[in-house]
C-alpha atoms as a PDB file:
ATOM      1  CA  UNK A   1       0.000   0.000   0.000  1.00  0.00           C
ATOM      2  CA  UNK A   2       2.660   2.445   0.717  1.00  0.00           C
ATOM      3  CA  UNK A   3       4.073   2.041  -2.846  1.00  0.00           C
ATOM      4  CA  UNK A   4       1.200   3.052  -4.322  1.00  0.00           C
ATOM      5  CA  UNK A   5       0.964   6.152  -2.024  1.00  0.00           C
ATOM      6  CA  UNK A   6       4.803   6.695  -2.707  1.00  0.00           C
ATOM      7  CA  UNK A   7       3.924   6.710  -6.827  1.00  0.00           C
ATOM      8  CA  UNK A   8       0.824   8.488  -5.869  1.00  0.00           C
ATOM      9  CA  UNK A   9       2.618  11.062  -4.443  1.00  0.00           C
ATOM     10  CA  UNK A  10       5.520  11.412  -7.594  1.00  0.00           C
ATOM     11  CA  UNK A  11       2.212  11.171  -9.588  1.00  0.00           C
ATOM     12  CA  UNK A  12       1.069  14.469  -8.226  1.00  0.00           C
ATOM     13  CA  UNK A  13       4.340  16.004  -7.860  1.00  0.00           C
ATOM     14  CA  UNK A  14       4.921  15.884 -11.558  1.00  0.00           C
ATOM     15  CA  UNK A  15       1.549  17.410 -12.251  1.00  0.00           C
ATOM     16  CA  UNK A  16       2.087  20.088  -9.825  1.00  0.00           C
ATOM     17  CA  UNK A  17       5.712  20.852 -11.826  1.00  0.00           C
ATOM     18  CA  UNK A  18       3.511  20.516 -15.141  1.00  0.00           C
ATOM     19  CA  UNK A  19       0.942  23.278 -14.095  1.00  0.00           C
ATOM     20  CA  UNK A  20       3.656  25.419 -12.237  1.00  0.00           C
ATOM     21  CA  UNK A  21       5.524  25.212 -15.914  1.00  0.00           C
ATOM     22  CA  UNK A  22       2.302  25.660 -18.035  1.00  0.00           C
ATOM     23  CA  UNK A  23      -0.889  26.564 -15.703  1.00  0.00           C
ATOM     24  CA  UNK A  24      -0.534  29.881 -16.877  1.00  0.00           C
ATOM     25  CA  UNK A  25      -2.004  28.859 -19.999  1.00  0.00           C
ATOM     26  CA  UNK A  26      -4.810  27.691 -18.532  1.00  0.00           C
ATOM     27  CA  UNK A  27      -6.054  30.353 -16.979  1.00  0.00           C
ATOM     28  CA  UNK A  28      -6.557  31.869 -20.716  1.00  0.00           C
ATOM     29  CA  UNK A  29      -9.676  29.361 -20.313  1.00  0.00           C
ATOM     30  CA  UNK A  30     -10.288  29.577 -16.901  1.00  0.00           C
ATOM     31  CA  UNK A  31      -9.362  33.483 -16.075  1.00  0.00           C
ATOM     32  CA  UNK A  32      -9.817  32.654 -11.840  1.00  0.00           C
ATOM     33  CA  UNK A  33      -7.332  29.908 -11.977  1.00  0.00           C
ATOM     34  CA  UNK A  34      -3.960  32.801 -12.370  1.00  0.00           C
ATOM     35  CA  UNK A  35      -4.738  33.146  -8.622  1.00  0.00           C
ATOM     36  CA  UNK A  36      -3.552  29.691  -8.392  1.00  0.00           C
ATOM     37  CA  UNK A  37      -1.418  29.204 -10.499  1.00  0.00           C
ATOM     38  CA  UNK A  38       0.776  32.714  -9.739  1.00  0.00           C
ATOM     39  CA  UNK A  39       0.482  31.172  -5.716  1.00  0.00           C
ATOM     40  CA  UNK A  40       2.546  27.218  -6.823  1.00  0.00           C
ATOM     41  CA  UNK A  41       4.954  29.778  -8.841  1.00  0.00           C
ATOM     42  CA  UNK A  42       5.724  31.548  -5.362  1.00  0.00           C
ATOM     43  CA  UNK A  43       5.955  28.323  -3.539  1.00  0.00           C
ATOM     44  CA  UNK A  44       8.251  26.591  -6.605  1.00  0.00           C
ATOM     45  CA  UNK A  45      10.344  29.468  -6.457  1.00  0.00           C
ATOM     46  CA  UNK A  46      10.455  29.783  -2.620  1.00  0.00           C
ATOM     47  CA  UNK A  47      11.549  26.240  -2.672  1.00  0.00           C
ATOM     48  CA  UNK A  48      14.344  26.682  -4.883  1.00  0.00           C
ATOM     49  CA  UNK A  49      15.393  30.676  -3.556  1.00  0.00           C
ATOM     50  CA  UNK A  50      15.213  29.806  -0.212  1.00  0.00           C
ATOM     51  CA  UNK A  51      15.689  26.258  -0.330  1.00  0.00           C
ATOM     52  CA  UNK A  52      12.283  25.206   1.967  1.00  0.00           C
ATOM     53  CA  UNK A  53      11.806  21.851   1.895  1.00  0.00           C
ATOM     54  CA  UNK A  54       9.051  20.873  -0.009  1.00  0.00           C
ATOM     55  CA  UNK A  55       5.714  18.918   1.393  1.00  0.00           C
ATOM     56  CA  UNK A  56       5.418  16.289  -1.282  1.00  0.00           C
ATOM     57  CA  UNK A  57       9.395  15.385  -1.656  1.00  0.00           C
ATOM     58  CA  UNK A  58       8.720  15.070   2.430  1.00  0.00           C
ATOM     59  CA  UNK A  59       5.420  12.850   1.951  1.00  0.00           C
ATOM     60  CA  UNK A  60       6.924  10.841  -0.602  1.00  0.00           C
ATOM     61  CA  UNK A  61       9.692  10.448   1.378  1.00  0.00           C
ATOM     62  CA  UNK A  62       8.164   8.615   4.053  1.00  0.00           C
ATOM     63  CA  UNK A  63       5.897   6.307   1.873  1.00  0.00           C
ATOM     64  CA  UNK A  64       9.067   4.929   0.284  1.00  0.00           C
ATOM     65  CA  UNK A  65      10.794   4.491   3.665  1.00  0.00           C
ATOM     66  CA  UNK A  66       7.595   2.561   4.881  1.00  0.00           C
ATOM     67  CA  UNK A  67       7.672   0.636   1.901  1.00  0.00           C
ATOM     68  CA  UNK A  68      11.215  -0.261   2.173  1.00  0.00           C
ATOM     69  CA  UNK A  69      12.220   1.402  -0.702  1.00  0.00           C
ATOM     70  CA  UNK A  70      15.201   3.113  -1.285  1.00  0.00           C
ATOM     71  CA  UNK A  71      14.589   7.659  -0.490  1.00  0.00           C
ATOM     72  CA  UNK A  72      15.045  10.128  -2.898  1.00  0.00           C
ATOM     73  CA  UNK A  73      18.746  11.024  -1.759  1.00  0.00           C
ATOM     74  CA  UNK A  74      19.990  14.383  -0.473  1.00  0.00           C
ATOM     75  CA  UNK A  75      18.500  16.630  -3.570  1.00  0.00           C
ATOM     76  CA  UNK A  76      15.109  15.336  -3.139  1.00  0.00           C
ATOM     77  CA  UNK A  77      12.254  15.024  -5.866  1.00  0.00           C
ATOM     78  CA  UNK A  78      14.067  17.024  -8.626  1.00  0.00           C
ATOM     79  CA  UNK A  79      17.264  15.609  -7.983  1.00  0.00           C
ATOM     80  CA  UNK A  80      15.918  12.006  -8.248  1.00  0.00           C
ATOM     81  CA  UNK A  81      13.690  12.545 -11.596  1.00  0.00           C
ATOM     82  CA  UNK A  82      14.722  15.309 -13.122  1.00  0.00           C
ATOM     83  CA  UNK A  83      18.466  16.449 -13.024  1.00  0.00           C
ATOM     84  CA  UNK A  84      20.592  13.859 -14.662  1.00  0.00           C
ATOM     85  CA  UNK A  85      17.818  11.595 -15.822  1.00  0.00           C
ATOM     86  CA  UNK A  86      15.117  13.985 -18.191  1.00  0.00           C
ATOM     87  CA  UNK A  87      18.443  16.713 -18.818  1.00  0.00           C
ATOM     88  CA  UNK A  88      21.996  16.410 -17.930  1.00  0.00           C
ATOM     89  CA  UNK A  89      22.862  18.179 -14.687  1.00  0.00           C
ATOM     90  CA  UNK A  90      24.917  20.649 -16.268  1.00  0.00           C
ATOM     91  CA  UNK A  91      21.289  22.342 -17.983  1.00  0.00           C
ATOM     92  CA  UNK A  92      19.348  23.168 -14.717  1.00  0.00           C
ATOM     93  CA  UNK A  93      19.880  26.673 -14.618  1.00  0.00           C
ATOM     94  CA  UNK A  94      18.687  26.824 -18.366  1.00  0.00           C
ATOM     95  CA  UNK A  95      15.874  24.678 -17.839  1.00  0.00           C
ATOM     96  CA  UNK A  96      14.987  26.521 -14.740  1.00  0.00           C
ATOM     97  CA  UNK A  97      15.244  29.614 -16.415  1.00  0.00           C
ATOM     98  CA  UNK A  98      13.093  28.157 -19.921  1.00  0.00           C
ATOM     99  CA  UNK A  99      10.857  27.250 -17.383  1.00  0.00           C
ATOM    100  CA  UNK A 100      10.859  30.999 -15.727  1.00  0.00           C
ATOM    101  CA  UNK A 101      10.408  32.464 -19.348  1.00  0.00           C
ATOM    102  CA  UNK A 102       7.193  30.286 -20.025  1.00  0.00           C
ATOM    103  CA  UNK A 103       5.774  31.102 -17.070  1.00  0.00           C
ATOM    104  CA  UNK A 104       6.134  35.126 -18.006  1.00  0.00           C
ATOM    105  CA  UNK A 105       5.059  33.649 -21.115  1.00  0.00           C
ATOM    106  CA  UNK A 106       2.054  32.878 -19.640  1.00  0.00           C
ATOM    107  CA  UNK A 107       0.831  35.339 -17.494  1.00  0.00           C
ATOM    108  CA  UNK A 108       1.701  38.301 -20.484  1.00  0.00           C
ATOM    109  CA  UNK A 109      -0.744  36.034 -22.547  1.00  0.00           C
ATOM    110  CA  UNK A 110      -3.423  36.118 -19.565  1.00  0.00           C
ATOM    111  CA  UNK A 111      -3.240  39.876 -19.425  1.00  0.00           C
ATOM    112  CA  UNK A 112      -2.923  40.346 -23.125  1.00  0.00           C
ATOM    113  CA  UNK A 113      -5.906  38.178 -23.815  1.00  0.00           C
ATOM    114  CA  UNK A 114      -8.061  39.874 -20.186  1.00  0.00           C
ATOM    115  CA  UNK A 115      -7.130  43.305 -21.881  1.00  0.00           C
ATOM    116  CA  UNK A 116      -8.838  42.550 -24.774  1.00  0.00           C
ATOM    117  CA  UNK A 117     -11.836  41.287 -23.167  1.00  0.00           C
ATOM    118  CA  UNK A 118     -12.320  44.508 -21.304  1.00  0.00           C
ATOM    119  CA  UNK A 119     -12.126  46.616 -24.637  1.00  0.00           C
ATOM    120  CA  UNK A 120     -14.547  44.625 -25.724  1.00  0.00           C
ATOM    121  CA  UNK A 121     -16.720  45.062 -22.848  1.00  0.00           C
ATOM    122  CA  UNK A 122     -16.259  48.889 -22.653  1.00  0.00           C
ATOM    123  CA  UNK A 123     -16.647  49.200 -26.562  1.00  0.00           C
ATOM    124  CA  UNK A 124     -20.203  47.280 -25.915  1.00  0.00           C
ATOM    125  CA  UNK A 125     -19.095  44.370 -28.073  1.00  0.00           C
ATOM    126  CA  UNK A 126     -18.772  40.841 -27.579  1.00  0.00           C
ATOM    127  CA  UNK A 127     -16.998  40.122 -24.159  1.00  0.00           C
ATOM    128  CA  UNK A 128     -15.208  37.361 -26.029  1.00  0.00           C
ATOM    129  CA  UNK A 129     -12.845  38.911 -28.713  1.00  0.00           C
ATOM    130  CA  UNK A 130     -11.976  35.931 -30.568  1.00  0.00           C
ATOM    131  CA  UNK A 131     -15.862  33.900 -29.990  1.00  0.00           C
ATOM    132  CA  UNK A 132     -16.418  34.570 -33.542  1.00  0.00           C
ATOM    133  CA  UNK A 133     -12.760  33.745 -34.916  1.00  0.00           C
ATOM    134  CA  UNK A 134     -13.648  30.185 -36.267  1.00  0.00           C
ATOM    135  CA  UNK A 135     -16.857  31.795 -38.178  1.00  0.00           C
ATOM    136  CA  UNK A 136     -15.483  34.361 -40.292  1.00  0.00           C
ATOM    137  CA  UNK A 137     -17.950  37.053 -38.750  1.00  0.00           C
END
């Protein structure tokens, strides 16, 4: 049972790296979500800035101890998966900063696209600038 807690938790930790990396995006669809998402940047950067250790590299942690299964060494989650095994070690400052510029990315898309809707609003037309892009109208 504690393995499949252990995976559960890697599971989610790679989904909350996935929408840390592009949840920006998403909140082009879901406009409330940049709350959100601009709060896991924070903590993903805290973590790395300050070096806090992080609740799911902890909870992981201690499923794979109970399971008898080797930890995640002294870099944690990142460490384990990432560094060395998805990029060589050498890239993580470019990959952390690719990862920083699609963030900005992002949110400059979110604004962008929440300008536009307010235009629209004020101008009296459709609240949704691009509703009628696949139409032709």
């Amino acid at each position: 049972m504690y393995r499949v807690l252990a995976s559960s938790v890697m599971v989610l930790h790679f989904g909350y790296l996935g929408y840390v990396a592009l949840g920006g995006f998403l909140a082009l669809r879901l406009p409330g979500s940049i709350v959100a998402h601009v709060a896991a940047v924070a903590w993903g950067y805290a973590t790395i800035a300050f070096a806090l250790p992080c609740p799911l590299t902890h909870l992981e942690e201690m499923f794979r101890q109970r399971a008898g299964q080797p930890g995640l060494g002294p870099g944690g989650f990142i460490d384990y998966y990432l560094d060395g095994v998805i990029y060589p070690e050498r890239y993580t400052p470019l990959t952390r900063l690719l990862v920083a510029a699609v963030v900005v990315l992002s949110w400059l898309a979110v604004i962008r696209y929440r300008r536009r809707v307010m235009a629209a609003r004020r101008s009296g037309g459709n609240a949704r600038p691009d509703a009628h892009a696949s139409t032709g109208r």
